[in-house]
C-alpha atoms as a PDB file:
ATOM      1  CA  UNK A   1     -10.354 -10.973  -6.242  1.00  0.00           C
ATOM      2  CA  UNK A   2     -13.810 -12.851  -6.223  1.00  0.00           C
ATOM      3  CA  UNK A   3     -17.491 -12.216  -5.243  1.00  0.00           C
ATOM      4  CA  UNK A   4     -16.805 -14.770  -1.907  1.00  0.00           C
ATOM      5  CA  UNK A   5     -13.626 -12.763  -1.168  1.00  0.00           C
ATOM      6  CA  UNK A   6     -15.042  -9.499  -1.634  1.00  0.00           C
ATOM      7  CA  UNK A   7     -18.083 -10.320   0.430  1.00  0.00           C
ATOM      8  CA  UNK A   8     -15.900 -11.828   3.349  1.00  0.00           C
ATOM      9  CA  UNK A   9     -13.320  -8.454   3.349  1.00  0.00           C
ATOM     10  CA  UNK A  10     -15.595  -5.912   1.561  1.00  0.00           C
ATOM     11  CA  UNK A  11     -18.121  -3.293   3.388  1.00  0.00           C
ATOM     12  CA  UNK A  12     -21.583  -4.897   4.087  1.00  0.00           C
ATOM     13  CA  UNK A  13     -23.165  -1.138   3.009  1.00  0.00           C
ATOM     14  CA  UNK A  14     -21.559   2.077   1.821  1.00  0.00           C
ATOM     15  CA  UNK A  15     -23.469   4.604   4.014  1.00  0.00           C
ATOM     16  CA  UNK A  16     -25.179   7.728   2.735  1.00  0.00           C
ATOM     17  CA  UNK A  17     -26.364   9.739   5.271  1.00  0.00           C
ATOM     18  CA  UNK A  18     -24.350  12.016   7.340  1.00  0.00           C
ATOM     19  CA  UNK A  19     -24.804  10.800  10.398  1.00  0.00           C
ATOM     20  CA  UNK A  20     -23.764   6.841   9.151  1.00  0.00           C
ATOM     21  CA  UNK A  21     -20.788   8.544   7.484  1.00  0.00           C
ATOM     22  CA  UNK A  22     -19.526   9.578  10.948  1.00  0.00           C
ATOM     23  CA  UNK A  23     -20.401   6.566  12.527  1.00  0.00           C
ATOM     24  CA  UNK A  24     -18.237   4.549   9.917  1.00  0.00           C
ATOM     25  CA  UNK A  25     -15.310   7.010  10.719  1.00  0.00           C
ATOM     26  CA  UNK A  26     -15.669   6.829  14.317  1.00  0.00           C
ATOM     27  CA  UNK A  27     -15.035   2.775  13.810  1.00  0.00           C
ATOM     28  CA  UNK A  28     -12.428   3.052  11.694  1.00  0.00           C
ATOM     29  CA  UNK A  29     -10.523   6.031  13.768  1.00  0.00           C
ATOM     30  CA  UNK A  30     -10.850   3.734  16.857  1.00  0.00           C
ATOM     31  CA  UNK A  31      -9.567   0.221  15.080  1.00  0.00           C
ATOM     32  CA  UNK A  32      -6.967   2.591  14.111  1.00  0.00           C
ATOM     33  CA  UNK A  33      -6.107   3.445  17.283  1.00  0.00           C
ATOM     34  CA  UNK A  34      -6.644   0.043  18.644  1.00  0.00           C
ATOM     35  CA  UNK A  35      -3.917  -1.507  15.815  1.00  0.00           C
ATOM     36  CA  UNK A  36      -1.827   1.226  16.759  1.00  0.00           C
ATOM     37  CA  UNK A  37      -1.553  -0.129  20.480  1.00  0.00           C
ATOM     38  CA  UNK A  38      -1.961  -3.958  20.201  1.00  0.00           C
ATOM     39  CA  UNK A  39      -1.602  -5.237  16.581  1.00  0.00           C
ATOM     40  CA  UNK A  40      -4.887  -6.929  14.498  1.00  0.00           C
ATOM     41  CA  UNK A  41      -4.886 -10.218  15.725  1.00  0.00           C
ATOM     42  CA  UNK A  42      -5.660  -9.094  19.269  1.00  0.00           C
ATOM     43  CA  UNK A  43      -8.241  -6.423  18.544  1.00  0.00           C
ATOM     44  CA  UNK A  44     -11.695  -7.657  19.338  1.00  0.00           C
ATOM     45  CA  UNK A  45     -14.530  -6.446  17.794  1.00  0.00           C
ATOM     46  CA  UNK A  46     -16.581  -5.939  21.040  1.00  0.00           C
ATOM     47  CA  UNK A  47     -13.371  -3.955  22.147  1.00  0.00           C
ATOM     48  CA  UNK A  48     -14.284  -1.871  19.095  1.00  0.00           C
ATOM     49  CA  UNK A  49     -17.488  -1.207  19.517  1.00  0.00           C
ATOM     50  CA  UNK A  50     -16.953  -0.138  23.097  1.00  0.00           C
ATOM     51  CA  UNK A  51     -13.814   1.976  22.164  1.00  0.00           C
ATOM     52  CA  UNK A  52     -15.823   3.767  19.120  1.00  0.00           C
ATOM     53  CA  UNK A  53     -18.499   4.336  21.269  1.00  0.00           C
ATOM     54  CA  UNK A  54     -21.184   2.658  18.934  1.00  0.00           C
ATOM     55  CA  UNK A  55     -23.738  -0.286  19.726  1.00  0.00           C
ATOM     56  CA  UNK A  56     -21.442  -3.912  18.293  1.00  0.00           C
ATOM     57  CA  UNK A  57     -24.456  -4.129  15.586  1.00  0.00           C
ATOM     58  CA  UNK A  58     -23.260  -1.055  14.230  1.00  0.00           C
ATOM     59  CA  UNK A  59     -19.981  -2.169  13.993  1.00  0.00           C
ATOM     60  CA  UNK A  60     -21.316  -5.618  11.997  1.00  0.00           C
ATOM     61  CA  UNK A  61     -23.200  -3.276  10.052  1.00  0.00           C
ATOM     62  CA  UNK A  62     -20.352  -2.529   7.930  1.00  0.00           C
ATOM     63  CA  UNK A  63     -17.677  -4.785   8.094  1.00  0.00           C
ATOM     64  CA  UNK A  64     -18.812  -8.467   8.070  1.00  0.00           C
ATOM     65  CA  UNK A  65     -15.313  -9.447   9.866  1.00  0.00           C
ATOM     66  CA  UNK A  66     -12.158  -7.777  11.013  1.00  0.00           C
ATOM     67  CA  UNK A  67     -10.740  -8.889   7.872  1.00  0.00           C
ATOM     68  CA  UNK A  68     -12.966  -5.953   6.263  1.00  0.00           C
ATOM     69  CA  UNK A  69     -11.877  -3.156   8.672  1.00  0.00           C
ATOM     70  CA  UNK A  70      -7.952  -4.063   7.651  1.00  0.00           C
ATOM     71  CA  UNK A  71      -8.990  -3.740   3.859  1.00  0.00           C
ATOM     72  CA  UNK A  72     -10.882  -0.348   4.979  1.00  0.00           C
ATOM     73  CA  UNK A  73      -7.868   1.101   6.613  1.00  0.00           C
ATOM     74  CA  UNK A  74      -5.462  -0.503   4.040  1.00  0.00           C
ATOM     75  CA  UNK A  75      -7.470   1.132   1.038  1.00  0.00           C
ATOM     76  CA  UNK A  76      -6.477   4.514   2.456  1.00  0.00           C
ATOM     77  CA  UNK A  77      -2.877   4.228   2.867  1.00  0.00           C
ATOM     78  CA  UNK A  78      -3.271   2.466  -0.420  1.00  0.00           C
ATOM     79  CA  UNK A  79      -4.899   5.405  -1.773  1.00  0.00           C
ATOM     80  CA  UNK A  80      -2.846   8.492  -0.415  1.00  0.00           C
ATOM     81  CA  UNK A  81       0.326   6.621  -1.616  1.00  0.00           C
ATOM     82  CA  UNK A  82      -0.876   6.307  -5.031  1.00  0.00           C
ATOM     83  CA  UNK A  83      -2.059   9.662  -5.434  1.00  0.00           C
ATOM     84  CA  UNK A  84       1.360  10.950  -4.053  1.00  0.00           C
ATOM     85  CA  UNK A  85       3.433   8.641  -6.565  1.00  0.00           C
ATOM     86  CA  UNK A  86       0.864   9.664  -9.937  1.00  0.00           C
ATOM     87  CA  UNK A  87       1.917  13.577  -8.403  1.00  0.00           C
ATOM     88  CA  UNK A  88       5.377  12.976  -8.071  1.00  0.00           C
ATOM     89  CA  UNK A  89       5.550  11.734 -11.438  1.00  0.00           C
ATOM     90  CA  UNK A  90       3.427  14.523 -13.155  1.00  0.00           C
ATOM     91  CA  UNK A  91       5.833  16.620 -15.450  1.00  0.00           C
ATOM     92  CA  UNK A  92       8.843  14.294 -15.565  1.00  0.00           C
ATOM     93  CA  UNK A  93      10.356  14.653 -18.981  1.00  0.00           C
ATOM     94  CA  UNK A  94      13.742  12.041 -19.242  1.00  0.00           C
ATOM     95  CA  UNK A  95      14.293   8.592 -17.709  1.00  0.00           C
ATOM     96  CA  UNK A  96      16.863   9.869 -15.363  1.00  0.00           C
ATOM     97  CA  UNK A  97      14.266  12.432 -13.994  1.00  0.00           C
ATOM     98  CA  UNK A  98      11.978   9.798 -13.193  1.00  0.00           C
ATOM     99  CA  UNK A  99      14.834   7.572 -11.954  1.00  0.00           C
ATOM    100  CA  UNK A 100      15.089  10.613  -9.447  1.00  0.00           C
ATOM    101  CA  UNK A 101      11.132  10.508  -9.265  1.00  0.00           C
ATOM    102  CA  UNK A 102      11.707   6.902  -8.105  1.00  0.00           C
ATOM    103  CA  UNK A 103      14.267   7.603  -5.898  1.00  0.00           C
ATOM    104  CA  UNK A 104      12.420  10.216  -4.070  1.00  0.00           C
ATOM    105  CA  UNK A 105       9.147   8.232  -3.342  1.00  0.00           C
ATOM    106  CA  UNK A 106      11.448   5.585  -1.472  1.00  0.00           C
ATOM    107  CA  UNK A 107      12.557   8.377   0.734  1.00  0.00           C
ATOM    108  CA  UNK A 108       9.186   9.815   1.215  1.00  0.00           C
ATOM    109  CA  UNK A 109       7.569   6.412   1.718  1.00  0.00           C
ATOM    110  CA  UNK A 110       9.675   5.393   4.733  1.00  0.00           C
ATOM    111  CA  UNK A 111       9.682   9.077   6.144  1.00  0.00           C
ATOM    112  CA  UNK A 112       6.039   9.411   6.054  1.00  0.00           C
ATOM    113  CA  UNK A 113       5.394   5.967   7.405  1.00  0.00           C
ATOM    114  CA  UNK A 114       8.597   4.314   9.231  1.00  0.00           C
ATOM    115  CA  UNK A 115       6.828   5.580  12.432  1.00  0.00           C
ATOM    116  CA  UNK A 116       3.244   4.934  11.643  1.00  0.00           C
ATOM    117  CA  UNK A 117       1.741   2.317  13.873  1.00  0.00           C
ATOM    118  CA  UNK A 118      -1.570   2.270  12.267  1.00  0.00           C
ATOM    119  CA  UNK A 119       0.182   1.979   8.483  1.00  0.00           C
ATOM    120  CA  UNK A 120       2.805  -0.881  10.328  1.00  0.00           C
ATOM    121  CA  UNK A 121      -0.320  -3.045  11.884  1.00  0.00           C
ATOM    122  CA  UNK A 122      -2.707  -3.051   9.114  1.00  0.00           C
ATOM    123  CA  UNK A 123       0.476  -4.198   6.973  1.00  0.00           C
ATOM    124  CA  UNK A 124       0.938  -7.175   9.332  1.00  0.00           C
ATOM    125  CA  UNK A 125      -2.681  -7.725   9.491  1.00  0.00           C
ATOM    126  CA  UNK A 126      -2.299  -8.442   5.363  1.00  0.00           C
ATOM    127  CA  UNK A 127       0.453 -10.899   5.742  1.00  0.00           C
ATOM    128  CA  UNK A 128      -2.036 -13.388   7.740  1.00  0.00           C
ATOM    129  CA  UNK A 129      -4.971 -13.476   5.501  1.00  0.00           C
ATOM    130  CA  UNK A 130      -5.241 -14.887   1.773  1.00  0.00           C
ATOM    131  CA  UNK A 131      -7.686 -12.112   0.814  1.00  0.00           C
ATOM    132  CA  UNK A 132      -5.951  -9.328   2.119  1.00  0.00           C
ATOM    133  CA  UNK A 133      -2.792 -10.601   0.816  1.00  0.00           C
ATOM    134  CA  UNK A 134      -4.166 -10.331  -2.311  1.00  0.00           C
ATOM    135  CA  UNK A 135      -4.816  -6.570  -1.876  1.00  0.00           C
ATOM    136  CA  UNK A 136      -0.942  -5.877  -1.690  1.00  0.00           C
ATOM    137  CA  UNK A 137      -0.639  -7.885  -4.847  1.00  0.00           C
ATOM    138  CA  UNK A 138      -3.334  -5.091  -6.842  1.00  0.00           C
ATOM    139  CA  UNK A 139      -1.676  -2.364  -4.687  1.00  0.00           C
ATOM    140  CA  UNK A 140       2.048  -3.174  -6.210  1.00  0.00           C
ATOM    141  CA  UNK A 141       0.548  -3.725 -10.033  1.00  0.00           C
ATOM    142  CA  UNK A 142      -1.391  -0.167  -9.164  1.00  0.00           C
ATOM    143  CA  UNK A 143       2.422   1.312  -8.526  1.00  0.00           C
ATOM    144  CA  UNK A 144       3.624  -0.590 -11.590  1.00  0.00           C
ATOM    145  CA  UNK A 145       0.800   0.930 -13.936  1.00  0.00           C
ATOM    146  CA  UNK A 146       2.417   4.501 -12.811  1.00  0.00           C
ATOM    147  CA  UNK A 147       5.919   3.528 -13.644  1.00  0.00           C
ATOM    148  CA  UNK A 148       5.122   1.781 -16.788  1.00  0.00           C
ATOM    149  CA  UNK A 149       2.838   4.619 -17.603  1.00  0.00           C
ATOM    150  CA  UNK A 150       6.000   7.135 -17.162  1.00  0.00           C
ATOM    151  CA  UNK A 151       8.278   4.528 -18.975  1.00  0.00           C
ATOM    152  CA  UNK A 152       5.473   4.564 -22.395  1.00  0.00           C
ATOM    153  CA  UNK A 153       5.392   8.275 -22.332  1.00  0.00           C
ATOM    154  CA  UNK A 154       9.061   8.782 -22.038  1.00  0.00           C
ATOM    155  CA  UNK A 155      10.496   5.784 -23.601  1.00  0.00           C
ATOM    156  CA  UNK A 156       7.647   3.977 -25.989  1.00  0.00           C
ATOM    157  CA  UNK A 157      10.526   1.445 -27.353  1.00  0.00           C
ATOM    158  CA  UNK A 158      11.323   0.200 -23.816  1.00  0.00           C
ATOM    159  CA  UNK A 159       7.934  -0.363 -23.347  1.00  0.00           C
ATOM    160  CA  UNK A 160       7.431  -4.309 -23.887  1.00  0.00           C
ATOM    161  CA  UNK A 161       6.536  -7.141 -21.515  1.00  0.00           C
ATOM    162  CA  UNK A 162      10.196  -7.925 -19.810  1.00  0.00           C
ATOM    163  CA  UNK A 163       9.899  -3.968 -18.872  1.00  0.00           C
ATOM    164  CA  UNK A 164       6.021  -4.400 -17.555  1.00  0.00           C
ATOM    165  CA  UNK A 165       7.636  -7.667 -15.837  1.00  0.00           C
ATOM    166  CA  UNK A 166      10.535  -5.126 -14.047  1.00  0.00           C
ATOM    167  CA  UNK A 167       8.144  -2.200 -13.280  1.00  0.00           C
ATOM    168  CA  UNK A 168       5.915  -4.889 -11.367  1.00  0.00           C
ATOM    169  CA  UNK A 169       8.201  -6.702  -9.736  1.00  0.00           C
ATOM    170  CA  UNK A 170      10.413  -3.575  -8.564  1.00  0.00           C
ATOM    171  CA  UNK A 171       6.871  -1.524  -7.392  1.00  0.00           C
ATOM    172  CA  UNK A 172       5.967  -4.884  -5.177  1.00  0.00           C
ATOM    173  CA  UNK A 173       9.754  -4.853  -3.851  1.00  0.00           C
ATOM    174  CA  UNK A 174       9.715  -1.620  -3.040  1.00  0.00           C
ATOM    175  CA  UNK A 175       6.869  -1.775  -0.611  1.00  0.00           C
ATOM    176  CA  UNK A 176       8.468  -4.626   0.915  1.00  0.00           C
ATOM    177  CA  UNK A 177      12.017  -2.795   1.113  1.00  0.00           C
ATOM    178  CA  UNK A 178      10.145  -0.089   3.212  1.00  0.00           C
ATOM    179  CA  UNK A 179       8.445  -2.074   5.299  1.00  0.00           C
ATOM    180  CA  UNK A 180      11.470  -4.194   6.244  1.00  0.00           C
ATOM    181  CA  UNK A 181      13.451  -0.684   6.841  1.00  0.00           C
ATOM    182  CA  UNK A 182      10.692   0.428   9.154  1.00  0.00           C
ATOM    183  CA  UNK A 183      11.020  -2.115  11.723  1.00  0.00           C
ATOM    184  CA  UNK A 184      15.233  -2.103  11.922  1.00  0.00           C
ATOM    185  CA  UNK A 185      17.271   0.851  13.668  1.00  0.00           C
ATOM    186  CA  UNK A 186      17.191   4.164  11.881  1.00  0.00           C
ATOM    187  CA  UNK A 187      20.830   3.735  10.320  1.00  0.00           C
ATOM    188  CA  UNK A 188      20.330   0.256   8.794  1.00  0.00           C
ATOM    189  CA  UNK A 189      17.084   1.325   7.414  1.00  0.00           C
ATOM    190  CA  UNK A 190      19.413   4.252   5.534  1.00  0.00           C
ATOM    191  CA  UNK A 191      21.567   2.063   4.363  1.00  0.00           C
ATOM    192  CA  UNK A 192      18.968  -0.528   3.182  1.00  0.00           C
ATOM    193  CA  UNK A 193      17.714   2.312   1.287  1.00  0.00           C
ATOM    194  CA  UNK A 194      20.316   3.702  -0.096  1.00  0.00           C
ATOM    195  CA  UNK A 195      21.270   0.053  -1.417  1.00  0.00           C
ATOM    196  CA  UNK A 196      18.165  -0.911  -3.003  1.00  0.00           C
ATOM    197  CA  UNK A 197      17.602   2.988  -4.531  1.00  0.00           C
ATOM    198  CA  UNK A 198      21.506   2.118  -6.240  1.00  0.00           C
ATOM    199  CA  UNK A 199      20.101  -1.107  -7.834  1.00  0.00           C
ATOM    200  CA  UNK A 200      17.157   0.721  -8.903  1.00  0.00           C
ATOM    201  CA  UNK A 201      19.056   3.247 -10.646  1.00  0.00           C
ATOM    202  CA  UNK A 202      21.377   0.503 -12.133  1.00  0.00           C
ATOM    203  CA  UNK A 203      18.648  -1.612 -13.225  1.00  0.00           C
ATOM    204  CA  UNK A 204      15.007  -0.100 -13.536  1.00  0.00           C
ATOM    205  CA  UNK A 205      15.035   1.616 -16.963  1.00  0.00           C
ATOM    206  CA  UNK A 206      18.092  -0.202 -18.495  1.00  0.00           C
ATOM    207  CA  UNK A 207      17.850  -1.556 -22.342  1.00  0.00           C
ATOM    208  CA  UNK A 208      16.305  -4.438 -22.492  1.00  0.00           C
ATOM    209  CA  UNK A 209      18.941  -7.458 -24.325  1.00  0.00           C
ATOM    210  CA  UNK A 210      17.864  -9.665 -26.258  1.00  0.00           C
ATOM    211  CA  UNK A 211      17.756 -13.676 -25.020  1.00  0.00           C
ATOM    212  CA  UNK A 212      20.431 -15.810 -27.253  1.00  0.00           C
ATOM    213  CA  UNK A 213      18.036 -18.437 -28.799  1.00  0.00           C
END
């Protein structure tokens, strides 16, 4: 991502102090909340400032545009997801463990967020913006660079570019799969899951064959 886009999206100051600490949190627990009840495009960020109880400066302070307070809240759930994924993969010692591995993070992606507002409208928020579009992009080669990781301790010999190609494309389609499950009824989101974790365990970690010249 460049400078320009990281200036437009990024925090205008990292705060120090304690007291600027809590004031960042108190902005970002609020646009939560606000997301939560009416989606990004209609938040305002006067309606922030007045809900997080902090003069509107403040708020322009640290986030240059409400681009910037998406990326802030999207870093988090970008964050607890990959440290979940590197711990559910710690100790897995055959390809059909981590298959399971795999398998497991789809079910505890959807249950943790399926009914997560906040998690649900920041996604959104991403899909309207070029910048933060971007950020679901790194997120999904982040996820890939744990399964290929797995894949080159486990399996060195699988380990070339096609299989780099699969784990990337497969971590991005994942994230996608869960989102789509978590706005459809409860029973079609099951059996979207169950599908996709069947073509995973088909396809993920198979041999890869040669192209005929």
């Amino acid at each position: 991502m460049g400078a320009e886009s990281m200036d437009r999206i990024g925090l205008r100051r990292k705060p120090k102090q304690e007291r600027s600490i809590q004031r960042l949190d108190l902005i970002l627990t609020a646009a939560a909340k606000l997301i939560a009840e009416k989606g990004v495009s209609a938040m305002r960020m006067t309606e922030l400032a007045a809900a997080a109880k902090v003069p509107i400066g403040s708020v322009y302070q640290y986030f240059p545009e409400k681009a910037a307070i998406v990326k802030a809240l999207f870093d988090q759930h970008a964050s607890a997801i990959h440290a979940k994924m590197a711990a559910m993969f710690t100790g897995v010692q055959s390809l059909d463990q981590a298959l399971d591995v795999v398998c497991a993070t789809i079910d505890w992606y959807y249950d943790s967020y399926h009914n997560d507002p906040v998690y649900l409208g920041v996604w959104m928020g991403t899909e309207t913006d070029q910048d933060l579009l971007q950020l679901n992009i790194e997120h999904s080669g982040r996820v890939a660079g744990i399964f290929h990781d797995a894949v080159r301790r486990l399996a060195p010999d699988l380990c070339d570019d096609e299989m780099y190609a699969r784990t990337y494309l497969f971590s991005h389609l994942i994230g996608a799969v869960i989102r789509l499950a978590a706005v459809s009824e409860e029973a079609l989101a099951r059996r979207m899951l169950d599908e996709w974790k069947r073509v995973i365990r088909a396809s993920l970690f198979t041999t890869t064959v040669s192209r005929a010249a």
